[in-house]
Protein backbone atom coordinates (compact mmCIF):
# COMPACT_ATOMS: atom_id res chain seq x y z
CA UNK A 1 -17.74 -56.17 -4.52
CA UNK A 2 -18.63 -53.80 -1.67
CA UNK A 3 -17.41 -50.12 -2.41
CA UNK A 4 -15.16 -48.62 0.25
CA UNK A 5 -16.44 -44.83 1.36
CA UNK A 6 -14.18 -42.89 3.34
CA UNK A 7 -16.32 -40.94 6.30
CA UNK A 8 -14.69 -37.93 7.86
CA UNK A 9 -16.50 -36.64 11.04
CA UNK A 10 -15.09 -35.03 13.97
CA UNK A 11 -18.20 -36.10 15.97
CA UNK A 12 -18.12 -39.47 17.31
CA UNK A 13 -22.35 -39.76 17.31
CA UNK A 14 -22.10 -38.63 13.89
CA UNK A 15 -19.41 -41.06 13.05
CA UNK A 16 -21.67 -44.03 14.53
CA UNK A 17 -24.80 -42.65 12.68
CA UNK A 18 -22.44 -43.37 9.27
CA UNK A 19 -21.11 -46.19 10.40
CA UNK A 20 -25.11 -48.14 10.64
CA UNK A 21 -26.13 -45.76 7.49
CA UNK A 22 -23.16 -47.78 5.48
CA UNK A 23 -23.20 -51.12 7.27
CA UNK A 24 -24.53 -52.89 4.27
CA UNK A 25 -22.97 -55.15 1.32
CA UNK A 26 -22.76 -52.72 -0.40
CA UNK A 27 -20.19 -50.43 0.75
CA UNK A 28 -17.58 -51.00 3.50
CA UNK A 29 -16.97 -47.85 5.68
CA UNK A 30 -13.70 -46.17 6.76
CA UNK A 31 -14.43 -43.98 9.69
CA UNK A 32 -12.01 -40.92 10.41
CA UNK A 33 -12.11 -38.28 13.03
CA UNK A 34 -9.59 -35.50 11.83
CA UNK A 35 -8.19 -34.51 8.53
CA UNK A 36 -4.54 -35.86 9.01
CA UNK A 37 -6.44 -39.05 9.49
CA UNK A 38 -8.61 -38.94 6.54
CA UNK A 39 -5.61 -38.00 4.14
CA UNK A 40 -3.76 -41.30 5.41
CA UNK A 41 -6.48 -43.55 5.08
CA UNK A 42 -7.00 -41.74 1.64
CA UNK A 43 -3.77 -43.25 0.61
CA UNK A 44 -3.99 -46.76 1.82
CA UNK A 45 -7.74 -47.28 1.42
CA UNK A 46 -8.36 -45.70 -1.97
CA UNK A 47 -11.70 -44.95 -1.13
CA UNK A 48 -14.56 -44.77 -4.60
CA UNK A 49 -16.19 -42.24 -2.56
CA UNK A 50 -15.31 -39.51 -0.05
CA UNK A 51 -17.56 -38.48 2.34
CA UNK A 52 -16.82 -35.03 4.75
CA UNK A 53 -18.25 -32.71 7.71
CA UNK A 54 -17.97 -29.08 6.27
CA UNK A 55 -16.22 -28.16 9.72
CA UNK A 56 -13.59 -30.38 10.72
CA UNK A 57 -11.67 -28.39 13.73
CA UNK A 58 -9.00 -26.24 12.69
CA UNK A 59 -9.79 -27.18 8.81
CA UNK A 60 -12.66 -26.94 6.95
CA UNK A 61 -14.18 -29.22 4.57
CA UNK A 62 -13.54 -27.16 1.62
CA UNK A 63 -9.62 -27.00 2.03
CA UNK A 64 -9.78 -31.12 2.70
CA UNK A 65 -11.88 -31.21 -0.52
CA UNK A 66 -9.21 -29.63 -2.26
CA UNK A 67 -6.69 -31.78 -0.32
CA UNK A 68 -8.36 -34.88 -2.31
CA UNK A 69 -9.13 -34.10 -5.22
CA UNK A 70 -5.10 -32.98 -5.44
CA UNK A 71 -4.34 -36.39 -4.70
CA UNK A 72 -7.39 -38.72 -5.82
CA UNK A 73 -8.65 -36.45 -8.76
CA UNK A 74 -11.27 -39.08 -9.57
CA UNK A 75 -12.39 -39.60 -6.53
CA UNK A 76 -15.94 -38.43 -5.66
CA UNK A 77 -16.58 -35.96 -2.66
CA UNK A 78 -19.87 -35.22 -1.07
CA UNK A 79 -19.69 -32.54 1.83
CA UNK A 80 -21.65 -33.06 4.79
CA UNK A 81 -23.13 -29.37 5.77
CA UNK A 82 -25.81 -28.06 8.22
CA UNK A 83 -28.41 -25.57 8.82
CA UNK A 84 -25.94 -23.83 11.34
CA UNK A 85 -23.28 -24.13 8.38
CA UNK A 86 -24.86 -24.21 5.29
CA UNK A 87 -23.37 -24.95 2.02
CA UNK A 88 -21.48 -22.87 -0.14
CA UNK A 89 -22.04 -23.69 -3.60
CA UNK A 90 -19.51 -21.08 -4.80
CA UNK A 91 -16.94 -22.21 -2.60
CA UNK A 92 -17.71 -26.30 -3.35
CA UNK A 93 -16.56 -25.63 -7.04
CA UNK A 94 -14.04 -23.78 -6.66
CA UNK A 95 -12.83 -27.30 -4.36
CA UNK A 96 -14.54 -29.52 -7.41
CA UNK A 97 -17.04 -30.93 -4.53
CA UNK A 98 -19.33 -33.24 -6.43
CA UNK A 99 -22.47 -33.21 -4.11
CA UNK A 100 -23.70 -32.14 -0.88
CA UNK A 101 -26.33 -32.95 1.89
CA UNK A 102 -28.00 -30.75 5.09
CA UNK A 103 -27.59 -32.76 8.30
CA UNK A 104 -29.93 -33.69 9.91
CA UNK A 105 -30.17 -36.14 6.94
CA UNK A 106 -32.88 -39.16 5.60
CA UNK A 107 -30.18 -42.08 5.81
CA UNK A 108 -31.91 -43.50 2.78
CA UNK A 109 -31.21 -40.30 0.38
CA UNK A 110 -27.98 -40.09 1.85
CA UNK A 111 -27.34 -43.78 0.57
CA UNK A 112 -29.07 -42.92 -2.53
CA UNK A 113 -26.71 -40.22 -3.55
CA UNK A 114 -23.71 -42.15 -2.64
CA UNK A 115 -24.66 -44.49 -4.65
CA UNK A 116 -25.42 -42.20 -7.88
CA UNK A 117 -21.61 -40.43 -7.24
CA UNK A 118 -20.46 -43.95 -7.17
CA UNK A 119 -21.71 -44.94 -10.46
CA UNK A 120 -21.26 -42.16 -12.56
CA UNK A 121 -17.77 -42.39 -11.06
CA UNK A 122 -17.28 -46.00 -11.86
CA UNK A 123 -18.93 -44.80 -15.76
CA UNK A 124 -16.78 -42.73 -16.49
CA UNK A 125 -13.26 -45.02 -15.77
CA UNK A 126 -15.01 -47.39 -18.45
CA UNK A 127 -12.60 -47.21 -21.98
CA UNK A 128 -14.68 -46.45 -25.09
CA UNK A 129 -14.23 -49.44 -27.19
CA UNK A 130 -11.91 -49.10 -30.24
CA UNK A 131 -13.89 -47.75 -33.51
CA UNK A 132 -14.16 -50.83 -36.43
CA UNK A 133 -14.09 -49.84 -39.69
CA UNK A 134 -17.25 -49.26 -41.22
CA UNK A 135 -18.76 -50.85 -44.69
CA UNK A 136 -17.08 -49.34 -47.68
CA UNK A 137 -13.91 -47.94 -46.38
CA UNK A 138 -11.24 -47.47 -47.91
CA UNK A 139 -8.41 -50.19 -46.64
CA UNK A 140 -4.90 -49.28 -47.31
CA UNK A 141 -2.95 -51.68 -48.91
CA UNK A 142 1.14 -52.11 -49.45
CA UNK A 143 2.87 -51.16 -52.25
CA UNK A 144 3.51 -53.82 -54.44
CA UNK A 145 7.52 -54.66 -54.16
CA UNK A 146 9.56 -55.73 -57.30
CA UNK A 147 11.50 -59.27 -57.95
CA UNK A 148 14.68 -58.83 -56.12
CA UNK A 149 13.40 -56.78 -53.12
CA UNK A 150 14.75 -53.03 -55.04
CA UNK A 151 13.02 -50.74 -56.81
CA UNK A 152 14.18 -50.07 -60.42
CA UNK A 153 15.80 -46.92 -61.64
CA UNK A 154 16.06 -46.04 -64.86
CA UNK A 155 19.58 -45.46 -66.34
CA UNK A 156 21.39 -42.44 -66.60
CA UNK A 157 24.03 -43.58 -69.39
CA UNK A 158 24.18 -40.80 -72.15
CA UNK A 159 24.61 -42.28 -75.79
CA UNK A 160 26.85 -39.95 -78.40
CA UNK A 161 24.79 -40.94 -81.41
CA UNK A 162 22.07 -39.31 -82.75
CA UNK A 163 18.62 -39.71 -81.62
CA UNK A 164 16.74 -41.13 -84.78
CA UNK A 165 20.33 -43.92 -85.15
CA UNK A 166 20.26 -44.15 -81.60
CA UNK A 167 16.36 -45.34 -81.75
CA UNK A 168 16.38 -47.51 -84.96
CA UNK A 169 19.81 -49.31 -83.92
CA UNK A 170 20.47 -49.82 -79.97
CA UNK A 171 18.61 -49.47 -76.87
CA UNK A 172 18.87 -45.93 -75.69
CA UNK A 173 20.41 -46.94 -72.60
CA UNK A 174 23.48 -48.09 -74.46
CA UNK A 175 27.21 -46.01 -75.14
CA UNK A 176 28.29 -45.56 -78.10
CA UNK A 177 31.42 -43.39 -79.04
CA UNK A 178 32.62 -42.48 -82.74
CA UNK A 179 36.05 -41.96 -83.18
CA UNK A 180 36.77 -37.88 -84.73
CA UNK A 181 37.66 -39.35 -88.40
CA UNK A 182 34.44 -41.21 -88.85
CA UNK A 183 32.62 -38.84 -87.57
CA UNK A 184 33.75 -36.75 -90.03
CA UNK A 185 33.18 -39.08 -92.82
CA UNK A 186 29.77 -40.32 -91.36
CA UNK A 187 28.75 -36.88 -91.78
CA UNK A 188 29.28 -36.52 -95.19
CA UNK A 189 28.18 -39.76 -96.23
CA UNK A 190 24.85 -39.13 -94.85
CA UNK A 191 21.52 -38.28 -96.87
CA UNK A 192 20.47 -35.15 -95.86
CA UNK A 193 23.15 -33.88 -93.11
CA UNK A 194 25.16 -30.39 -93.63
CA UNK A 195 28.75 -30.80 -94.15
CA UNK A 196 30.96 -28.86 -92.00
CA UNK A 197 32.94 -25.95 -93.15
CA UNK A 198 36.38 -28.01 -92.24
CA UNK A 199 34.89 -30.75 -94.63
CA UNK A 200 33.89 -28.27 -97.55
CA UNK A 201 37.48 -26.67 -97.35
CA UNK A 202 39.31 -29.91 -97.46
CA UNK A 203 37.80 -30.58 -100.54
CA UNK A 204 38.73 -27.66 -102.08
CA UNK A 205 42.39 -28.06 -101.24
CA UNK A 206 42.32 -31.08 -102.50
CA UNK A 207 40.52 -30.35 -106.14
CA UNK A 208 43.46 -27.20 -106.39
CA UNK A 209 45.94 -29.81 -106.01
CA UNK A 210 45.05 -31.80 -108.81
């Protein structure tokens, strides 16, 4: 597909000269003679490449530089300068110019550099391709989910027993409660507990009684 370059060139001969320069497959010219003209045709053409006189009447070619790149920032701008108005390679960045040529010009280095802007352009729109995972990296996997869909907590239910009974007899998960009275005579009926000083003074009472 033939590339479209936008010439702007307040000289008609000059605007003829790029006309036959670019009258080739490979690009399709868009002649314009002021700057107005250049920024319209900027917005329907959507040139790949720019191409301007460094004096264009009342505006330069620097400030119409600027003018594109504003609105096309990927669009490639070579400025068209001249022994009477050289180029100013301060100025040109400041704009973002991308390239420049001295008129009078070889039409087949003029073509040449087009061409060059043209592809890097065109280079650097291409996406990087998307990384792939190399050999021997690590893959995440999914946690594993339980029967049922939910996660299992463990149960909070407090047993009033003590730990080595609770252990030997019933899950731990599982309430038990012991009524006052036999927990008064479990305690004393067990190997190795301390009776309680209620317990101990009970059974005095009760041996006085006698």
């Amino acid at each position: 597909m033939a590339k479209k370059l936008l010439a702007v060139e307040d000289s008609k001969t000059m605007r003829k000269v790029l006309g036959i320069t670019f009258a080739t497959d490979e690009f399709e010219a868009v002649l314009a003679e002021s700057p107005q003209q250049a920024l319209s045709q900027l917005d329907q053409v959507r040139p790949d490449m720019v191409l301007l006189d460094v004096t264009l009447g009342e505006t330069n070619g620097y400030d119409l530089c600027r003018q594109v790149k504003s609105r096309a920032p990927g669009t490639p701008v070579m400025i068209l300068s001249s022994r009477q108005q050289p180029y100013d390679p301060v100025r040109g960045a400041e704009v973002q110019a991308d390239d420049f040529i001295d008129k009078p010009f070889d039409t087949q280095q003029l073509r040449d550099k087009v061409k060059k802007l043209v592809a890097q352009n065109n280079g650097a729109r291409v996406a990087a391709p998307p990384a792939r995972p190399t050999a021997g990296a690590a893959v995440a996997r999914p946690a594993p989910i339980p029967r049922g869909g939910q996660t299992s907590r463990p149960s909070t239910t407090t047993s009033n027993i003590g730990p080595t009974e609770a252990a030997g007899r019933l899950p731990w998960s599982t309430t038990l409660a012991i009524p006052p009275t036999s927990r008064a005579n479990w305690s004393e009926s067990t190997p190795g507990r301390r009776s309680s000083p209620i317990s101990s003074m009970t059974r005095a009472l009760a041996a006085l009684s006698v």
